[in-house]
C-alpha atoms as a PDB file:
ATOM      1  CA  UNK A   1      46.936 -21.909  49.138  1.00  0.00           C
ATOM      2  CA  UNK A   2      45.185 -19.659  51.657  1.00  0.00           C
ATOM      3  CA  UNK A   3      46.630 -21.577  54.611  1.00  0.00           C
ATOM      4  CA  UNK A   4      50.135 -21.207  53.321  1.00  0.00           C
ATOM      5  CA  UNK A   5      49.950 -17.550  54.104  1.00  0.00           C
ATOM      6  CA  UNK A   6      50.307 -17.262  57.257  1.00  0.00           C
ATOM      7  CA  UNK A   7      53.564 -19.231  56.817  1.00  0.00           C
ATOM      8  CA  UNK A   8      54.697 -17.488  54.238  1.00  0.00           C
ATOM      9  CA  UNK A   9      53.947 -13.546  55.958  1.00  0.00           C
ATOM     10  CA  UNK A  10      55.762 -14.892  59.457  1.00  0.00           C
ATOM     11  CA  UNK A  11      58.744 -15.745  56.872  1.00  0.00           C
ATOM     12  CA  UNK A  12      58.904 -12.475  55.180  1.00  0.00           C
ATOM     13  CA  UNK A  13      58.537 -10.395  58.658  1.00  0.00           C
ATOM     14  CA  UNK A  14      61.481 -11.841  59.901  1.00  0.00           C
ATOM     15  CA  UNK A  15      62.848  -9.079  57.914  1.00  0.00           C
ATOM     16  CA  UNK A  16      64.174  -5.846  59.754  1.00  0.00           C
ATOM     17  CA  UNK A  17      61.525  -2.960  59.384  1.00  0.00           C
ATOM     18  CA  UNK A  18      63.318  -0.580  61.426  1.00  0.00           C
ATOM     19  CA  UNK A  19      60.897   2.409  60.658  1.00  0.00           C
ATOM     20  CA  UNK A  20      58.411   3.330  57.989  1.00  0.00           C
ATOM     21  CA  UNK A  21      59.467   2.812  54.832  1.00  0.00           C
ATOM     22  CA  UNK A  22      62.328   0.399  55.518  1.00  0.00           C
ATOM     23  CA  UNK A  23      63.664  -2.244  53.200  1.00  0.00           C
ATOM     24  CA  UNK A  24      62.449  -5.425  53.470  1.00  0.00           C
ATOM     25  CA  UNK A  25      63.886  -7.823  50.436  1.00  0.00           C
ATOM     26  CA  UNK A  26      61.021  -9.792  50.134  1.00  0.00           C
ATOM     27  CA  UNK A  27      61.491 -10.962  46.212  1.00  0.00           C
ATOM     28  CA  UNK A  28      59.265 -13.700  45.993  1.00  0.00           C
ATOM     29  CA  UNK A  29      55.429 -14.459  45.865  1.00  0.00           C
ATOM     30  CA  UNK A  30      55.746 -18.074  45.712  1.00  0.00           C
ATOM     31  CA  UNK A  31      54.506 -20.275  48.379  1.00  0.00           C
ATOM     32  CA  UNK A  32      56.295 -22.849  50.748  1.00  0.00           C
ATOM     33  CA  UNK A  33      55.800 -25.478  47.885  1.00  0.00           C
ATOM     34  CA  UNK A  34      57.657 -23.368  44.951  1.00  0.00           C
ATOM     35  CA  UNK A  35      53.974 -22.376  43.331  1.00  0.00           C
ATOM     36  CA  UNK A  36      52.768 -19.001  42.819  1.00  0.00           C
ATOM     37  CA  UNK A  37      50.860 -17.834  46.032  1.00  0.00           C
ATOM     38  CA  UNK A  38      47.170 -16.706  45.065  1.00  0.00           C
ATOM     39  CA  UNK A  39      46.197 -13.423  44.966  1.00  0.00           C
ATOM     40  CA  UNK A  40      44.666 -11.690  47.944  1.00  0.00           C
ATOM     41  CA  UNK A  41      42.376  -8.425  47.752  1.00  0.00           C
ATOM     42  CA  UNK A  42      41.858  -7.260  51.241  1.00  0.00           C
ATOM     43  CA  UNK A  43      39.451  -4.499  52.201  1.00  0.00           C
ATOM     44  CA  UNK A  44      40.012  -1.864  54.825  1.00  0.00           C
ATOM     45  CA  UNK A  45      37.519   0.230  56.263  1.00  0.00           C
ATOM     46  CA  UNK A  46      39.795   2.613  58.552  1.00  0.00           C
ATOM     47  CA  UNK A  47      38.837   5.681  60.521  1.00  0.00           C
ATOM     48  CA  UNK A  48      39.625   9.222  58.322  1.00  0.00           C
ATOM     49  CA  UNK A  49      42.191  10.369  60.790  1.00  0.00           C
ATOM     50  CA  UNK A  50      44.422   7.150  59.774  1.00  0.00           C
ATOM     51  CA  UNK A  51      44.599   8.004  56.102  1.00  0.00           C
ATOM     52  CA  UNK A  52      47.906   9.332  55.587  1.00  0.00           C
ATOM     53  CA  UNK A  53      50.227   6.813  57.942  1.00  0.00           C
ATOM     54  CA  UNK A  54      47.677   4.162  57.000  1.00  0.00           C
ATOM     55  CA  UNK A  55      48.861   4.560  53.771  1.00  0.00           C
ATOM     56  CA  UNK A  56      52.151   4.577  54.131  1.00  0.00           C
ATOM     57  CA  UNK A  57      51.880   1.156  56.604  1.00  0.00           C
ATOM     58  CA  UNK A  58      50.222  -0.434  53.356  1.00  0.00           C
ATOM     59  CA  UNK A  59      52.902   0.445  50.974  1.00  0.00           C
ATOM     60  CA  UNK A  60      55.522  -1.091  53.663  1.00  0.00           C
ATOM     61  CA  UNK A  61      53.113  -4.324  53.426  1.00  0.00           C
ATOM     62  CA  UNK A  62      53.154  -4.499  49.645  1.00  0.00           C
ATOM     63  CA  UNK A  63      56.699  -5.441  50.042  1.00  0.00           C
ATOM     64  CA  UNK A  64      56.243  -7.839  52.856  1.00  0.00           C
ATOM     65  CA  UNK A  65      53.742  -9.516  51.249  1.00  0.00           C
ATOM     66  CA  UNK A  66      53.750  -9.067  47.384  1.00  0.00           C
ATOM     67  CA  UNK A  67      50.538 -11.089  46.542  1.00  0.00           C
ATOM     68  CA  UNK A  68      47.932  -8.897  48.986  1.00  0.00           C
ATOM     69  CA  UNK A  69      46.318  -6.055  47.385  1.00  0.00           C
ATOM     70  CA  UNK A  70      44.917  -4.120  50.384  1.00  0.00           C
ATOM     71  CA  UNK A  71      41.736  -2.004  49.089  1.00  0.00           C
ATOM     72  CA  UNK A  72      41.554   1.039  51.993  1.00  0.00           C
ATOM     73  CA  UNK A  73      37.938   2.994  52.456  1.00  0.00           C
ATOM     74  CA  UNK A  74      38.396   6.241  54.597  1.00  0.00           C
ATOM     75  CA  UNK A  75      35.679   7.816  56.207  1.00  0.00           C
ATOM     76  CA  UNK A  76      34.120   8.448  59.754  1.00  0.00           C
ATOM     77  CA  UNK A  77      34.002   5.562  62.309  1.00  0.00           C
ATOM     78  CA  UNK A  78      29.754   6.146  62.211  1.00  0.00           C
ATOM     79  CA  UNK A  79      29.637   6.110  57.923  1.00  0.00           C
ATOM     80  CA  UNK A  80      32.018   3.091  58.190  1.00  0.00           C
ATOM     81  CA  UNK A  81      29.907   1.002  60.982  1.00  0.00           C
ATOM     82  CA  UNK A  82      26.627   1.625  58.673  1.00  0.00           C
ATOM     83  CA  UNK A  83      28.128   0.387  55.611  1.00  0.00           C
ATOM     84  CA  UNK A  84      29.483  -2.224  57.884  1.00  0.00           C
ATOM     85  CA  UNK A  85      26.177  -3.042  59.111  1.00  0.00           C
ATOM     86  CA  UNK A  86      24.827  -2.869  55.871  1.00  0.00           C
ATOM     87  CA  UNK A  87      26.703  -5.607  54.003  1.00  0.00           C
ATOM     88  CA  UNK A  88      29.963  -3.496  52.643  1.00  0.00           C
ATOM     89  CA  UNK A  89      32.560  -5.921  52.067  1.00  0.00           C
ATOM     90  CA  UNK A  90      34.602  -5.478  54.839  1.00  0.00           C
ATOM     91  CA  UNK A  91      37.794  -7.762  56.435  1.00  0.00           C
ATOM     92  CA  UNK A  92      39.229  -5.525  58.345  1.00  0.00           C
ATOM     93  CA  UNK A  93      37.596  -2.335  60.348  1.00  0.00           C
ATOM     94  CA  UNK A  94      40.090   0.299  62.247  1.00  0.00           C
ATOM     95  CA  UNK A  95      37.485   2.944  64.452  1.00  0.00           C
ATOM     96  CA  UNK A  96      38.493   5.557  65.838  1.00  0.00           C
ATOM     97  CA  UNK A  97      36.852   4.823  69.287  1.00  0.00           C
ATOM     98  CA  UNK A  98      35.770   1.477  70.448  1.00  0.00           C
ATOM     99  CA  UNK A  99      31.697   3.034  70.379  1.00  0.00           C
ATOM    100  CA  UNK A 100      31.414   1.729  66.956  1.00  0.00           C
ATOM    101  CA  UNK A 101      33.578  -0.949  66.989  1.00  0.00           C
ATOM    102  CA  UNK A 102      31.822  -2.068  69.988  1.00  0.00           C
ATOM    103  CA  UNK A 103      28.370  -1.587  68.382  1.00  0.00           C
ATOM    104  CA  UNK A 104      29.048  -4.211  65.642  1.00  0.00           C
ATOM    105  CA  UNK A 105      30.626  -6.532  68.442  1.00  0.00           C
ATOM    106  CA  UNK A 106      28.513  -9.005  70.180  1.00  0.00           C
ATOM    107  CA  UNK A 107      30.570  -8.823  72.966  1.00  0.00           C
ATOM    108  CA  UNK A 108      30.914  -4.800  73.011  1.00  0.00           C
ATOM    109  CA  UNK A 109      29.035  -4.393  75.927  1.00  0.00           C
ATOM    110  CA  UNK A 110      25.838  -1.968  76.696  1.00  0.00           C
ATOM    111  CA  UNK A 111      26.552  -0.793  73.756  1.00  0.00           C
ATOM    112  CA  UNK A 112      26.144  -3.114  71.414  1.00  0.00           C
ATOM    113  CA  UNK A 113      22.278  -2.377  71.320  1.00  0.00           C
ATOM    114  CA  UNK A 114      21.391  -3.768  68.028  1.00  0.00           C
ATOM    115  CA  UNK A 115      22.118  -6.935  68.897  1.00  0.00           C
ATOM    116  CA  UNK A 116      25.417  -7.016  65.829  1.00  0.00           C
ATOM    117  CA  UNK A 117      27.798 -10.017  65.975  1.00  0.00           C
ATOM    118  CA  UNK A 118      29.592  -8.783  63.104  1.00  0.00           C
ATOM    119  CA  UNK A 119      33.104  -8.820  64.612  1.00  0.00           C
ATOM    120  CA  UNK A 120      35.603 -11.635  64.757  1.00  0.00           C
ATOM    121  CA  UNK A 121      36.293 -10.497  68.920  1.00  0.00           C
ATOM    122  CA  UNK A 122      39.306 -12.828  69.046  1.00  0.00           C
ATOM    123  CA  UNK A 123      41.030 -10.799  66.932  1.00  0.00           C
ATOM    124  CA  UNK A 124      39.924  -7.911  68.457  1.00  0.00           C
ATOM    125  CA  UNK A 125      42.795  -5.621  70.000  1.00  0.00           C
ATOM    126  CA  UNK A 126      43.462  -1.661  71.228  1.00  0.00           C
ATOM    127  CA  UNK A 127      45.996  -0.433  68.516  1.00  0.00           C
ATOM    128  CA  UNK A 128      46.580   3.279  68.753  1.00  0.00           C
ATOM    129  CA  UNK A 129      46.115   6.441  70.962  1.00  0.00           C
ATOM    130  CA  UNK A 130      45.513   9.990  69.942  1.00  0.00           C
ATOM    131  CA  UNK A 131      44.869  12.773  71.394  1.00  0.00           C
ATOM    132  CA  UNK A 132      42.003  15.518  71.078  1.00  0.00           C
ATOM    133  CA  UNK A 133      43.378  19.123  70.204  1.00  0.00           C
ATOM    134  CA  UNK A 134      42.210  22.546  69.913  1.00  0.00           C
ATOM    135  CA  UNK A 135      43.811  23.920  66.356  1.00  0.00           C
ATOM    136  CA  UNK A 136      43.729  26.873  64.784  1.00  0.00           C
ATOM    137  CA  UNK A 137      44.212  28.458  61.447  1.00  0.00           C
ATOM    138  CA  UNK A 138      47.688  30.312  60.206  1.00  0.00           C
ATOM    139  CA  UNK A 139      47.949  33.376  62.733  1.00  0.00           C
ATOM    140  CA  UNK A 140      45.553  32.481  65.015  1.00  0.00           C
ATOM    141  CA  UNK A 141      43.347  35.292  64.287  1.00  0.00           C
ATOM    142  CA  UNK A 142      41.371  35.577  67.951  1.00  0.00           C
ATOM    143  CA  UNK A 143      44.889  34.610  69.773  1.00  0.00           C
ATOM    144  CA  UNK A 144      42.843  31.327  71.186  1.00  0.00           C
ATOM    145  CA  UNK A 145      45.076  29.762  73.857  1.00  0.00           C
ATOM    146  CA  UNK A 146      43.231  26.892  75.576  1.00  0.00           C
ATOM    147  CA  UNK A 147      40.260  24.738  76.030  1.00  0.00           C
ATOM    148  CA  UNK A 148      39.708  26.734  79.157  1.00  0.00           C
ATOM    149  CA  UNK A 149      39.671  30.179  77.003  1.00  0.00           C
ATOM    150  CA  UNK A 150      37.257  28.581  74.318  1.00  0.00           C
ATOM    151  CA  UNK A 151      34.871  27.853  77.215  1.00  0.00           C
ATOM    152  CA  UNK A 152      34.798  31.359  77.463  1.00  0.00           C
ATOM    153  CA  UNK A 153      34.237  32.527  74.156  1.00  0.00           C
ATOM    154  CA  UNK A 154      31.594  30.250  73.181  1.00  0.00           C
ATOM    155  CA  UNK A 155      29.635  31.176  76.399  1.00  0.00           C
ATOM    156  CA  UNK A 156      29.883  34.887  75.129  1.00  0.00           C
ATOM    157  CA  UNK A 157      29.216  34.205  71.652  1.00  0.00           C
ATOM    158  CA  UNK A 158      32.647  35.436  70.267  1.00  0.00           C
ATOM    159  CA  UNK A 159      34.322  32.737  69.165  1.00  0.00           C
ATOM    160  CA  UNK A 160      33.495  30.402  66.017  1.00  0.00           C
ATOM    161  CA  UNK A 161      34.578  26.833  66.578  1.00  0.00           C
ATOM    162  CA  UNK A 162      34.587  23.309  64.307  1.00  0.00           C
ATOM    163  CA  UNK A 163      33.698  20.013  65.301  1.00  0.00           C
ATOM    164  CA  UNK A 164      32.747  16.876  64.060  1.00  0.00           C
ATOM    165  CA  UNK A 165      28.829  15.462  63.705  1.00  0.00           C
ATOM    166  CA  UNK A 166      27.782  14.028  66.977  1.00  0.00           C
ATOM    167  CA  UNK A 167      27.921  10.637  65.104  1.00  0.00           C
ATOM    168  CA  UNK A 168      31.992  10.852  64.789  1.00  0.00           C
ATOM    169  CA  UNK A 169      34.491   9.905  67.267  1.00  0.00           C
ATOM    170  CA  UNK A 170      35.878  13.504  67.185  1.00  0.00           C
ATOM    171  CA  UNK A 171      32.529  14.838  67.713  1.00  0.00           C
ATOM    172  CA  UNK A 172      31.357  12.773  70.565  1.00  0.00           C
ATOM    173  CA  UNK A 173      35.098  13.550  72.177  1.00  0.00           C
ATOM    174  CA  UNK A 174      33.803  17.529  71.624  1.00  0.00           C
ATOM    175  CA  UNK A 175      30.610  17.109  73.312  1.00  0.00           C
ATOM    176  CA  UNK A 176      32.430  15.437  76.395  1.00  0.00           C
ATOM    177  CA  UNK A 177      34.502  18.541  76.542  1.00  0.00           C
ATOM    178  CA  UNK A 178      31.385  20.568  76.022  1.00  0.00           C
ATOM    179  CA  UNK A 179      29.994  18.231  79.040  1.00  0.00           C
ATOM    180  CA  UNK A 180      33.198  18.243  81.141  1.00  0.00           C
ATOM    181  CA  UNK A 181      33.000  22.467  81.124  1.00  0.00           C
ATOM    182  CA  UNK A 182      29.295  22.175  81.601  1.00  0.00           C
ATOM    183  CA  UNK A 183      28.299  23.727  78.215  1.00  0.00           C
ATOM    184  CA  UNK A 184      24.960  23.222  76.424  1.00  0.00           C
ATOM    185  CA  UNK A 185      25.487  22.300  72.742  1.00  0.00           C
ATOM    186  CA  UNK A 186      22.517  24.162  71.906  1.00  0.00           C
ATOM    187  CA  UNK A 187      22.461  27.093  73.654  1.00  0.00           C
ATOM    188  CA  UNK A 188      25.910  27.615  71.871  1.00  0.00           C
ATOM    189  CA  UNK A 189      24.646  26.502  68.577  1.00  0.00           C
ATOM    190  CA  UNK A 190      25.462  29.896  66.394  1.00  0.00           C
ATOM    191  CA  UNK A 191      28.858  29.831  67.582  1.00  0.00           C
ATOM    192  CA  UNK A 192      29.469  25.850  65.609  1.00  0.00           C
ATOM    193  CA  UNK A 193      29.717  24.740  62.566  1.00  0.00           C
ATOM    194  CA  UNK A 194      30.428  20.663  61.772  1.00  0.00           C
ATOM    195  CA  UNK A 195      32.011  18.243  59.316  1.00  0.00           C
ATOM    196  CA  UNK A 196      31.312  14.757  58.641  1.00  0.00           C
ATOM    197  CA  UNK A 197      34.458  13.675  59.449  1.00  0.00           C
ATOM    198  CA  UNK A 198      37.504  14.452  61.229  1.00  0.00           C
ATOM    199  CA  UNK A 199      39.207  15.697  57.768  1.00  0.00           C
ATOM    200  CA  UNK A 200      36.469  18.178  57.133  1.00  0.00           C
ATOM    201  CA  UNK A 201      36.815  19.572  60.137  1.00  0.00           C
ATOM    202  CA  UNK A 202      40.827  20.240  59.821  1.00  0.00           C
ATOM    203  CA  UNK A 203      40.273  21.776  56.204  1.00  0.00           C
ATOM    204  CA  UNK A 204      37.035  24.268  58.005  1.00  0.00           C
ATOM    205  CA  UNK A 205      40.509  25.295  60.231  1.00  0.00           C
ATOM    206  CA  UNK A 206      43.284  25.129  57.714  1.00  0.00           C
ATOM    207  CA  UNK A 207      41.138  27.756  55.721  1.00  0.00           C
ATOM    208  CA  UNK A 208      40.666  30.169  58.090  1.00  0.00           C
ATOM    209  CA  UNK A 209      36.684  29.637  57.497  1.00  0.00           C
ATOM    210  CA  UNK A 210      36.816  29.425  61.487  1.00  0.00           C
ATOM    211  CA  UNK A 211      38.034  30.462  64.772  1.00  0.00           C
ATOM    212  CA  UNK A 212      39.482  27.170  65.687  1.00  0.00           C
ATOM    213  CA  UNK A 213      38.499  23.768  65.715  1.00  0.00           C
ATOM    214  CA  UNK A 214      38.610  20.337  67.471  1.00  0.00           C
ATOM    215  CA  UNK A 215      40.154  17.995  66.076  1.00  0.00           C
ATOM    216  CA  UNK A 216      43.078  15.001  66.493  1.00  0.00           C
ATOM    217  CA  UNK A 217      47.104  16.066  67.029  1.00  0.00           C
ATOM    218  CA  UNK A 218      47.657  13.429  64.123  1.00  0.00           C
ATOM    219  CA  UNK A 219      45.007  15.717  61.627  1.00  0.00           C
ATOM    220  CA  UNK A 220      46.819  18.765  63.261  1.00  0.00           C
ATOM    221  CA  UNK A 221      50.235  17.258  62.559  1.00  0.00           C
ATOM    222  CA  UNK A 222      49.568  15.991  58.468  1.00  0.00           C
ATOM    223  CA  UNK A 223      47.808  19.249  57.540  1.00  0.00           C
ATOM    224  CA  UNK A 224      50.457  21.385  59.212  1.00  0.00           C
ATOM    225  CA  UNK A 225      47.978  23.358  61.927  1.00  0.00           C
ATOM    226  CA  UNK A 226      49.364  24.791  64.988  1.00  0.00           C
ATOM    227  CA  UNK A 227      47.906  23.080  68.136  1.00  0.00           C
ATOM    228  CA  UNK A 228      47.036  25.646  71.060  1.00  0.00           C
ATOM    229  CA  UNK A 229      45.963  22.786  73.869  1.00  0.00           C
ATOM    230  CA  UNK A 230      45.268  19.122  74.392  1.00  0.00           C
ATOM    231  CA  UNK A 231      42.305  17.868  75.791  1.00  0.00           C
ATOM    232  CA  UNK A 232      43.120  15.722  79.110  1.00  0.00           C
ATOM    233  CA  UNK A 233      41.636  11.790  79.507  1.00  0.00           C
ATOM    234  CA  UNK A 234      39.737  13.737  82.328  1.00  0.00           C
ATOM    235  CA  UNK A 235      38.230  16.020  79.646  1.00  0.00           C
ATOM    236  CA  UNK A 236      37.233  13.237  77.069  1.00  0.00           C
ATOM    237  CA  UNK A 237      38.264  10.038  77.989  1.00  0.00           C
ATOM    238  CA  UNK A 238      41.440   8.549  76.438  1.00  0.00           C
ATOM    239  CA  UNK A 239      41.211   8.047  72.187  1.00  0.00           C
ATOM    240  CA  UNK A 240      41.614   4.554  71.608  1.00  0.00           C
ATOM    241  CA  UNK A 241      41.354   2.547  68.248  1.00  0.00           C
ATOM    242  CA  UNK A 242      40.484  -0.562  67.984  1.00  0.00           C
ATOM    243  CA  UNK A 243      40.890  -2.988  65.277  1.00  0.00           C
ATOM    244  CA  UNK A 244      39.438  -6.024  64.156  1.00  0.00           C
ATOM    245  CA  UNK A 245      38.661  -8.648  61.373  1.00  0.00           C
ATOM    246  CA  UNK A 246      35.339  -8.938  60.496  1.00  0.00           C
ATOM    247  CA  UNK A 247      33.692 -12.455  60.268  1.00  0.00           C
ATOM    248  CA  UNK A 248      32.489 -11.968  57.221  1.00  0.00           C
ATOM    249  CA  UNK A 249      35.952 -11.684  55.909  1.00  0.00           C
ATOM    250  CA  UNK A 250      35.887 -13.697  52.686  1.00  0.00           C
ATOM    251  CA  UNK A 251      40.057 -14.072  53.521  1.00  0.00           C
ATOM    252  CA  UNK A 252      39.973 -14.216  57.632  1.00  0.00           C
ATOM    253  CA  UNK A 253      43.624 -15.958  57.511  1.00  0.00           C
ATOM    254  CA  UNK A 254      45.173 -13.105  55.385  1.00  0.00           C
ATOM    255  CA  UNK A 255      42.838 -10.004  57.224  1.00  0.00           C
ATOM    256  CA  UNK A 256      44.099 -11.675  60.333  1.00  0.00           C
ATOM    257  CA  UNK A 257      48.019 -11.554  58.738  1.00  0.00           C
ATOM    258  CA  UNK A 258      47.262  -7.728  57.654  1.00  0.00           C
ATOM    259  CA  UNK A 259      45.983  -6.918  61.474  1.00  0.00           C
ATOM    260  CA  UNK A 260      49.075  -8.572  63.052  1.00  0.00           C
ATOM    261  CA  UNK A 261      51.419  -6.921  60.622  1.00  0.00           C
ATOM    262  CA  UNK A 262      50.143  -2.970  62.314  1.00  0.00           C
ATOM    263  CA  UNK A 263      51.592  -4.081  65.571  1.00  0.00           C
ATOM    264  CA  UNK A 264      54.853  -4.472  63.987  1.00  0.00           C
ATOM    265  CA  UNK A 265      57.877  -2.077  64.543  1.00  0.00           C
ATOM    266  CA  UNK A 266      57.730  -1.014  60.810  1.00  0.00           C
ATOM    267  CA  UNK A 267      54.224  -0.360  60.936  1.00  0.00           C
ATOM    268  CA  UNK A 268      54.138   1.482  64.278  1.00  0.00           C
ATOM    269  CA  UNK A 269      56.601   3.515  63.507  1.00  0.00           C
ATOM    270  CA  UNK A 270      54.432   5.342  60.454  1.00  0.00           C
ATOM    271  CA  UNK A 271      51.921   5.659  63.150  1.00  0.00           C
ATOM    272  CA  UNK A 272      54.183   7.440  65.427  1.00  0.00           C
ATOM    273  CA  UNK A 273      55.697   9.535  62.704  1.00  0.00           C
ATOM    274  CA  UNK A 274      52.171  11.520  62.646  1.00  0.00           C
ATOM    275  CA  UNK A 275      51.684  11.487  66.362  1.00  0.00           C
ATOM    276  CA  UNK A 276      50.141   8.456  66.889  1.00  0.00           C
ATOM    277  CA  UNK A 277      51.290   6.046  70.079  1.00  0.00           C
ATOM    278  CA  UNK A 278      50.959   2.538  70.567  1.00  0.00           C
ATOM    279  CA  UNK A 279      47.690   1.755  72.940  1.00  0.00           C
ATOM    280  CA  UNK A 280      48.205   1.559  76.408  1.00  0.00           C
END
């Protein structure tokens, strides 16, 4: 009954899904032959910036396809690849740069430096763009007003800034910045504090427990922060997801169905209703 779903997805997409949260009709989970199609659980490993439009892109599926049960793990792009690497049941992985995508990917490249051939790369595609901001908490305390100003302050020790572990995609997009205005991480060391993820780092600026902090416009947008600035491609490099199904999928036909069905206008537009944009 696996191979019927494929069939049976393409059917229920033809269904207008004119933005997030639209109708879709779907009544049935029988298959092409009249039987009962058989159950699917899917697992999800997706970046912790995706969480909230994410979710709502899986609620729009459960309509479209009734008899998937998609099982979502949050978490940074580096925890994710690990338990990735290290036998997590995993069909379908979402990073939030192609680093660790590319480091479970035999064909990712200089660097895929373990040697991991863990990804299915025909299924392999650039999903979404964000962009890296510079947030701060309700009143802006130190009136911070660009990337160009935090140089500054961190260089004279009077500014206290977030960021994310240098093992997570908004982390390593901090140190470029740090890089691009020639700053030494270290030197500036008193003046950071980090989170494991990109959604401890947005709560470390939503309560006021710093300056400002680095983080994505989509975190910014969900938790309600103002942004200040936006870091340029120059700065960090553009913020690319990739997605793929993982060959270990135990259900590659219906992970593959899943990853086709976030390209599709219903599912991009919950994307875009956080700040997301379609990759480039």
């Amino acid at each position: 009954m696996k191979k019927l779903f494929p069939l049976f997805l393409a059917l229920s997409l033809t269904l207008a899904l004119a933005a997030c949260g639209g109708d879709t009709n779907d009544s049935s989970a029988e298959g092409t032959d009249g039987t009962a199609a058989e159950p699917v659980e899917l697992y999800v490993f997706a970046a912790a910036s995706l969480e909230e439009s994410l979710n709502e892109v899986i609620d729009l599926y459960k309509e479209a396809a009734p008899d998937v049960t998609v099982v979502a793990t949050y978490d940074s792009s580096g925890t994710l690849k690990t338990q990735i690497q290290e036998g997590a049941d995993c069909d379908v992985f979402l990073s939030a740069a192609p680093k660790q995508m590319n480091q479970l990917d035999a064909e990712g490249g200089a660097e895929n430096t373990e040697g991991l051939d863990l990804v299915d790369h025909s299924t392999r595609l650039d999903l979404l763009e964000n962009k890296v901001t510079l947030a701060v908490p309700e009143g802006n305390p130190k009136g911070i007003a660009s990337f160009d100003q935090l140089s500054e302050l961190l260089q004279n020790g009077d500014v206290f800034l977030a960021m994310g572990n240098s093992d997570v995609p908004v982390g390593q997009y901090t140190q470029k910045i740090f890089a691009y205005y020639g700053l030494d991480e270290a030197a500036i060391a008193s003046c950071l504090t980090y989170g494991s993820n990109v959604k401890e780092v947005t709560t470390q600026v939503s309560e006021g427990a710093v300056d400002c902090g680095v983080i994505y416009a989509t975190d910014a947008f969900s938790a309600g922060l103002t942004v200040v600035d936006e870091a340029t491609a120059e700065m960090c490099g553009q913020v690319i997801y990739p997605a793929a199904v993982m060959k270990n999928s135990a259900h590659p036909d219906a992970a593959k169905a899943f990853l086709d069905f976030l390209s599709t206008d219903g599912a991009m537009a919950c994307f875009e209703a956080v700040g997301f944009s379609p990759a480039a």
